[in-house]
Protein backbone atom coordinates (compact mmCIF):
# COMPACT_ATOMS: atom_id res chain seq x y z
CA UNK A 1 -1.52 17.51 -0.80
CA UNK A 2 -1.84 18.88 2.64
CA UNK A 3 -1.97 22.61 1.17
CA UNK A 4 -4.78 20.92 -1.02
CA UNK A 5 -6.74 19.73 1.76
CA UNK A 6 -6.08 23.19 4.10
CA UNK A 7 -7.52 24.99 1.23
CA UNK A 8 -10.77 22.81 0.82
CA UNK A 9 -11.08 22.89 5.13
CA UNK A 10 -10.93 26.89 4.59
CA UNK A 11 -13.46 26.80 1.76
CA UNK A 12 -16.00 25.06 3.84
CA UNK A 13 -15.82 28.00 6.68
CA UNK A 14 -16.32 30.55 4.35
CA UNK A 15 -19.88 31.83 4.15
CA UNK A 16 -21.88 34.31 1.58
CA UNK A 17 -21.51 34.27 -1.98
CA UNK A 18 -17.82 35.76 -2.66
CA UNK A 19 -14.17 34.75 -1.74
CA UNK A 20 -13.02 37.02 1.48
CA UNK A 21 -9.76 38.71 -0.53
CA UNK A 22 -12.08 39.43 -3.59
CA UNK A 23 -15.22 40.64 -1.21
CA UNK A 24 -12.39 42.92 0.71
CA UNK A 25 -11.50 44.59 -2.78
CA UNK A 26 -15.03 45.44 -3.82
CA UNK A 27 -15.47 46.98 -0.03
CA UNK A 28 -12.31 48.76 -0.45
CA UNK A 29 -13.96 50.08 -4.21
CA UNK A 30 -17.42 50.71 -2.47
CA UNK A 31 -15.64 53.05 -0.37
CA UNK A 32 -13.97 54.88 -2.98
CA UNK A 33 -16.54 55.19 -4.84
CA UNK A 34 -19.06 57.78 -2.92
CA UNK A 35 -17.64 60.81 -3.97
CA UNK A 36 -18.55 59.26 -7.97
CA UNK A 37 -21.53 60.48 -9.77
CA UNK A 38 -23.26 58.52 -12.68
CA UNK A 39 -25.77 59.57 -14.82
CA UNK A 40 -27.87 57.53 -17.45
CA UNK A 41 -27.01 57.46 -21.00
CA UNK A 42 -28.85 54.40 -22.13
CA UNK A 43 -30.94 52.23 -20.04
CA UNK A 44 -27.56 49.84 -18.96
CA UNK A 45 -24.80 52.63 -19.59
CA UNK A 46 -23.47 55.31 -17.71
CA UNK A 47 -21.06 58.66 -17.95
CA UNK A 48 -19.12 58.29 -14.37
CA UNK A 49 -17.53 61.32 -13.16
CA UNK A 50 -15.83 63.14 -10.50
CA UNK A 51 -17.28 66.54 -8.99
CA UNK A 52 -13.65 67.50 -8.27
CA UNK A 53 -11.95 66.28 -11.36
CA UNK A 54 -12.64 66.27 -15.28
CA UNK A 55 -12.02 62.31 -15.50
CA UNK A 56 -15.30 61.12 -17.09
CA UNK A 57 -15.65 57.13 -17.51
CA UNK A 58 -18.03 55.03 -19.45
CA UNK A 59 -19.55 52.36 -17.35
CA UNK A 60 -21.19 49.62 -19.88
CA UNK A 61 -23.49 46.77 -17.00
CA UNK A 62 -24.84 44.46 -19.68
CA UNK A 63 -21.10 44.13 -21.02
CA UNK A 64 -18.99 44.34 -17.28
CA UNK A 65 -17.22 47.29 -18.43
CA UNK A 66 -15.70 50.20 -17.78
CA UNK A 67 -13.47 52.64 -19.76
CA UNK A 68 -10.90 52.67 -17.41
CA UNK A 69 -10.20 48.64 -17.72
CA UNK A 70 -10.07 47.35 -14.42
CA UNK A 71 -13.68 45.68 -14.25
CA UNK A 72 -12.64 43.43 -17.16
CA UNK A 73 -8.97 43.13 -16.04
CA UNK A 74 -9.70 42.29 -12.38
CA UNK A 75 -12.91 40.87 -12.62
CA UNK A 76 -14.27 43.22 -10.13
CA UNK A 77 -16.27 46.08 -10.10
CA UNK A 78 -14.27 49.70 -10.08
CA UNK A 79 -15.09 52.67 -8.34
CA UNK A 80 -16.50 53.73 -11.34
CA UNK A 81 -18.73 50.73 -12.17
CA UNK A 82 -20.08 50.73 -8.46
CA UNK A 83 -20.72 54.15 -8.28
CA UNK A 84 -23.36 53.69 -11.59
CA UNK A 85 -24.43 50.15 -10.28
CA UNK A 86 -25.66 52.76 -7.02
CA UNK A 87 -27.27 54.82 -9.39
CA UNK A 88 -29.04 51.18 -10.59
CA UNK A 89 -29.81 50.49 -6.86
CA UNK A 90 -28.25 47.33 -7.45
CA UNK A 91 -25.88 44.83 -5.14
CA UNK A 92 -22.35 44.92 -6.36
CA UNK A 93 -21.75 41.77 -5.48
CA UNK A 94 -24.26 40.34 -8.14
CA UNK A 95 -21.82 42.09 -10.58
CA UNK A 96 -18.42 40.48 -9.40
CA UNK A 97 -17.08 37.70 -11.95
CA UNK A 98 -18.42 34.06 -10.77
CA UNK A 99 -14.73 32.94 -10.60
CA UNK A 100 -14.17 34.53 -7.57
CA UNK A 101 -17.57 32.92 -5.91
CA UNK A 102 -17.04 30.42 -2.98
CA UNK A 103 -18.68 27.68 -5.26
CA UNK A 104 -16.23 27.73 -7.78
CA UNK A 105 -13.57 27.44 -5.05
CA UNK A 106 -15.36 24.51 -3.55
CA UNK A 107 -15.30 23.13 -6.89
CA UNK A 108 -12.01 23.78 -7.18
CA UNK A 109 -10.45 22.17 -4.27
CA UNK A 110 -13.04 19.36 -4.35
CA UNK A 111 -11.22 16.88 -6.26
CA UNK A 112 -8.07 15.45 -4.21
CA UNK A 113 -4.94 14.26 -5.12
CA UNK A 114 -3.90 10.88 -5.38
CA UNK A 115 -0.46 10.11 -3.12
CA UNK A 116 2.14 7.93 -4.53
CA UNK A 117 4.52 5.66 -2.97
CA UNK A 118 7.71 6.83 -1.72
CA UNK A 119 10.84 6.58 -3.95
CA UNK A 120 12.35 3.69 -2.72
CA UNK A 121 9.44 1.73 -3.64
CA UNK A 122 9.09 2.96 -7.56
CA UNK A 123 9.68 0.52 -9.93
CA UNK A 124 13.09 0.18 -11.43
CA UNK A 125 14.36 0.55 -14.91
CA UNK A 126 17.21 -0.25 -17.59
CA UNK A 127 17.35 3.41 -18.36
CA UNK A 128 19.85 5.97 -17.20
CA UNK A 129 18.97 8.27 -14.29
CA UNK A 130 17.50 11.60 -15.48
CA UNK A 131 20.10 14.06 -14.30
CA UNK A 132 19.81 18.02 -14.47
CA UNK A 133 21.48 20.01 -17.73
CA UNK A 134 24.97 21.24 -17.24
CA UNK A 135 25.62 24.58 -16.19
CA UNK A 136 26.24 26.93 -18.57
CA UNK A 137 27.66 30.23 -18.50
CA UNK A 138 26.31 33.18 -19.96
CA UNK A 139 27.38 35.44 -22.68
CA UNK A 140 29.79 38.46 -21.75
CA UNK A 141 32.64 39.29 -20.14
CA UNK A 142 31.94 38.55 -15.92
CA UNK A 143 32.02 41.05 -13.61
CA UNK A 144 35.06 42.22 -11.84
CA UNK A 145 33.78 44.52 -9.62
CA UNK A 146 30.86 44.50 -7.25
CA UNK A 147 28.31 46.96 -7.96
CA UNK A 148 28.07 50.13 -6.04
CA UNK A 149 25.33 52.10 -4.56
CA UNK A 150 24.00 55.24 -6.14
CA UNK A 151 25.71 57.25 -3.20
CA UNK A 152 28.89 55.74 -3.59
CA UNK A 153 31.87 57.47 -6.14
């Protein structure tokens, strides 16, 4: 309950449209992705590539994708995807996943959580107490020896 409750303080101080750990990631790919050049195939798609390199990505906007999987893994924009949503002269941040925007966590830790009495005030029962299964051991012969390092003969 009280990490509950620290979370929903925190979520009131923060300020913009995305999460901070989320907003740091798509700063860290904004970065990355200058030296990136996209050009137009189709009005929403783009051929990414590097100058340097012969990686060549397809960046798809109206579907949040990317041929290199990340956007739709993460949920955030890759190098790639920022580099032709530049080329747009769009925000990035307009093309993040709206799970990671600050009013889904509001909504998230808005609801709290009901406490409960302590244990020696819970009703009691007829039934047996619930214990934990037995130990059991595992198939194989144990060990006899302790495992060495890889420097060790």
């Amino acid at each position: 309950m009280g990490r509950f409750a620290a979370l929903r303080e925190s979520g009131r101080k923060y300020t913009g449209t995305i999460t901070p750990k989320p907003l740091k990631r798509l700063n860290w790919e904004i970065e990355k992705s200058g030296s990136w050049c996209a050009e137009f195939t189709e009005p929403l798609r783009f051929q990414v590539f590097h100058p340097y390199f012969t990686d060549k990505f397809i960046v798809d906007l109206n579907k949040h994708s990317c041929t290199c999987n990340f956007w739709e893994l993460v949920g955030i924009p890759c190098r790639h995807a920022v580099a032709a949503i530049r080329r747009k002269e769009d925000d990035p941040q307009k093309y993040v996943h709206r799970y990671y925007s600050i009013e889904k966590y509001r909504e998230c830790y808005s609801e709290g959580i009901t406490p409960i009495n302590g244990e020696d005030m819970w009703p009691k029962t007829d039934f047996p107490d619930i214990l934990p299964p037995a130990y059991k051991r595992g198939p194989g012969r144990p060990k006899k020896l302790r495992r060495r390092q890889p420097d060790e003969t």
